[in-house]
Structures are given as C-alpha cells and as structure tokens.
C-alpha atoms as a PDB file:
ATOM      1  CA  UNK A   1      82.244 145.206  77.667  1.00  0.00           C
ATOM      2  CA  UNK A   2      85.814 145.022  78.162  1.00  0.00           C
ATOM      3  CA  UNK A   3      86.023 142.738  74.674  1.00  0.00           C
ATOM      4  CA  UNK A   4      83.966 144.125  71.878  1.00  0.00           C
ATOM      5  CA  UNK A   5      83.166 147.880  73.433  1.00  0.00           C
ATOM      6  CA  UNK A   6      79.505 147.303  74.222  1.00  0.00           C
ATOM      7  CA  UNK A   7      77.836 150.234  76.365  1.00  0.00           C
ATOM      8  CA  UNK A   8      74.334 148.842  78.590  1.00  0.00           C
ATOM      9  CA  UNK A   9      73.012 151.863  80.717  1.00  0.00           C
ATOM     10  CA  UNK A  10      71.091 151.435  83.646  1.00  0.00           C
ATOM     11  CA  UNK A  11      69.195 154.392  84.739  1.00  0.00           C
ATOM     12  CA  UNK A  12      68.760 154.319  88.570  1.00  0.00           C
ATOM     13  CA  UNK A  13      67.257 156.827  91.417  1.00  0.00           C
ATOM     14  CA  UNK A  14      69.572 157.504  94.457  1.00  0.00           C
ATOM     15  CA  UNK A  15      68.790 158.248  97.452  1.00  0.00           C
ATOM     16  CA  UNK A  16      71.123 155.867  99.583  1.00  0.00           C
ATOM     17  CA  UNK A  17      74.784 155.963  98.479  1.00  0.00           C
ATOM     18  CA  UNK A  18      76.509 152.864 100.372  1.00  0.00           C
ATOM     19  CA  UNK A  19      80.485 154.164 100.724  1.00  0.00           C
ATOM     20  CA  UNK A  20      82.739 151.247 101.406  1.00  0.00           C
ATOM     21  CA  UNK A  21      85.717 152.002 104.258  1.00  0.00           C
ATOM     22  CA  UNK A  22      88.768 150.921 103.190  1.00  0.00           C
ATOM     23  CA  UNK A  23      90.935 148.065 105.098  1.00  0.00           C
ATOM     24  CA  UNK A  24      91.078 148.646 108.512  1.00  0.00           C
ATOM     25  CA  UNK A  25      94.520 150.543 109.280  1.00  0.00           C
ATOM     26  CA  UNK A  26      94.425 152.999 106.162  1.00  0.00           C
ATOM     27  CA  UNK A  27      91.417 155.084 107.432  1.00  0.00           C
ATOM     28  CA  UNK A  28      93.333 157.770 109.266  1.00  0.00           C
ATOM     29  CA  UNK A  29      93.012 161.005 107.762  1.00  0.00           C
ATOM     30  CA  UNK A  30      90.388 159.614 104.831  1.00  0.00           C
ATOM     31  CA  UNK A  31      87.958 162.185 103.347  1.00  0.00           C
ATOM     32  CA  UNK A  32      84.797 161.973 102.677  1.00  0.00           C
ATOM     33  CA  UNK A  33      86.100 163.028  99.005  1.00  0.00           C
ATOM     34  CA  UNK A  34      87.875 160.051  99.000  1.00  0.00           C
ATOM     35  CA  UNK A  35      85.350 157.845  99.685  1.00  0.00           C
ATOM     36  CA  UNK A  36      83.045 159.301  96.558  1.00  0.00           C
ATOM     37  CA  UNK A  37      85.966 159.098  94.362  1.00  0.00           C
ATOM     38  CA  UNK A  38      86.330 155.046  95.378  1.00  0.00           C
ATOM     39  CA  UNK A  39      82.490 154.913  94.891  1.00  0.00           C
ATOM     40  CA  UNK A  40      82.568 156.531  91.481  1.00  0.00           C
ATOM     41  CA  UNK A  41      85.701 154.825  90.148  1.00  0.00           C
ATOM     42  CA  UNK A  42      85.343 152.644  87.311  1.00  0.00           C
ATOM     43  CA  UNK A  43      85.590 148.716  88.460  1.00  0.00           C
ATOM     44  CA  UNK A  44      85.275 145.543  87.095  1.00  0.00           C
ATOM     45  CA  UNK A  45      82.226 143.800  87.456  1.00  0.00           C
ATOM     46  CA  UNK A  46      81.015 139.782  86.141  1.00  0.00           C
ATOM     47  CA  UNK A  47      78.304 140.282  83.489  1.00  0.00           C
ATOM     48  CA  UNK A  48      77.758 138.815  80.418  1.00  0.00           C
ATOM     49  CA  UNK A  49      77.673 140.748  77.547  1.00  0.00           C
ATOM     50  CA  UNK A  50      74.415 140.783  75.276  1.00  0.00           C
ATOM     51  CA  UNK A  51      76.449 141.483  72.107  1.00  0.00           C
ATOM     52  CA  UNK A  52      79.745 139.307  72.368  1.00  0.00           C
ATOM     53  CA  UNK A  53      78.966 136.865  75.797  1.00  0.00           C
ATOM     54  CA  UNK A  54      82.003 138.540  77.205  1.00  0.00           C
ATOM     55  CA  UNK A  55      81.960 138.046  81.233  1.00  0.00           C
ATOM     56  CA  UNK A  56      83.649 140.775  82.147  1.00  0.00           C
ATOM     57  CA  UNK A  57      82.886 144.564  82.103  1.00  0.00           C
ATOM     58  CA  UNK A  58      83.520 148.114  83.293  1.00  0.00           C
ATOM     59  CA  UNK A  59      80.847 149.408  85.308  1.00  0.00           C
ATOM     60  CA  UNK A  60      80.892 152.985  87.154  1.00  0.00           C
ATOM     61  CA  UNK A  61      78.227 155.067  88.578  1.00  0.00           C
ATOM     62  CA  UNK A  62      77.338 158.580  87.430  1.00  0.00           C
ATOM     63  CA  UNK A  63      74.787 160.874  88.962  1.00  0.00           C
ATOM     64  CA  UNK A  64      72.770 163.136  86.664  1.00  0.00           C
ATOM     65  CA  UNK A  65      70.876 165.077  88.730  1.00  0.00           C
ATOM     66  CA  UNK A  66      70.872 164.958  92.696  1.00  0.00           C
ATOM     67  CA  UNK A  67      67.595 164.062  94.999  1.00  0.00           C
ATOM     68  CA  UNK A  68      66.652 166.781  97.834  1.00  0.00           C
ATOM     69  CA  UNK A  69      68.093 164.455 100.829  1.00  0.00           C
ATOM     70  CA  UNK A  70      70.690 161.841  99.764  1.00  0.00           C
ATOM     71  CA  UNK A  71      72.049 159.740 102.557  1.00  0.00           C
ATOM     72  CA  UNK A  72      75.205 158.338 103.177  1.00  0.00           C
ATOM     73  CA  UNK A  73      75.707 154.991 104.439  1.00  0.00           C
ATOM     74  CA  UNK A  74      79.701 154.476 105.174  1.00  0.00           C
ATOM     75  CA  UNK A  75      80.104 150.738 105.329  1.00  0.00           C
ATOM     76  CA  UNK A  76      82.493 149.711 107.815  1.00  0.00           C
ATOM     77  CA  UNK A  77      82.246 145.920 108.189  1.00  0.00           C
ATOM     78  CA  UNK A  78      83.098 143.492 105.408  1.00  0.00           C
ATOM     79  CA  UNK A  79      80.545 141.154 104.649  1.00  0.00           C
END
C-alpha cells in the first residue's frame, strides 16, 4: 500500500510469462533483457487495501524458483 506500508503476497506458479512490446517505433534494438526488466519493474496497480482502504498500491513480480519449460509470450498488440 502506497499509504500506510501494507505488504499482501500472492504466491503464484509460472509457466507463461506475457512480455508487453513497447510503443510501436521504440522496438529497434530491444532485448529480451529489457523486456524482463519492464515485466519485473515495480508498477502501480488499483487495489484496495485490507488495512487502510487505500486504492492504490505497488505491485511487482518476483520469481522464487523457475519451472522446467517457461514460455514466453511477447505481446505485440494493445488491447
């Protein structure tokens, strides 16, 4: 929580990571390095805090341990 300093963790399995393509015209010479560190960057998210009611948190993604096959999904299309 971005208010009162509440940490929720969410425990999750991976086997899909979705990696987002930046705006068309600034993908020339991206990395694949660069796309994990945009997936794994801390962002701001609309949640409501259990402790305070605050709508608005930091949420980033952490892997603990890694699964045999992981597959990459690079997103190139904008919903």
């Amino acid at each position: 929580c971005t208010q009162c300093g509440n940490v929720t963790l969410c425990v999750e399995l991976f086997y899909v990571l979705s990696l987002s393509l930046p705006p068309e015209g600034t993908v020339k010479g991206l990395s694949t390095q660069e796309l994990f560190d945009s997936f794994f960057s801390i962002s701001n998210q609309d949640f409501k805090c259990q402790k305070c009611g605050n709508e608005t948190c930091h949420a980033h993604h952490k892997i603990s341990a890694l699964p045999r096959i992981l597959v990459l999904h690079i997103k190139r299309f904008e919903p």
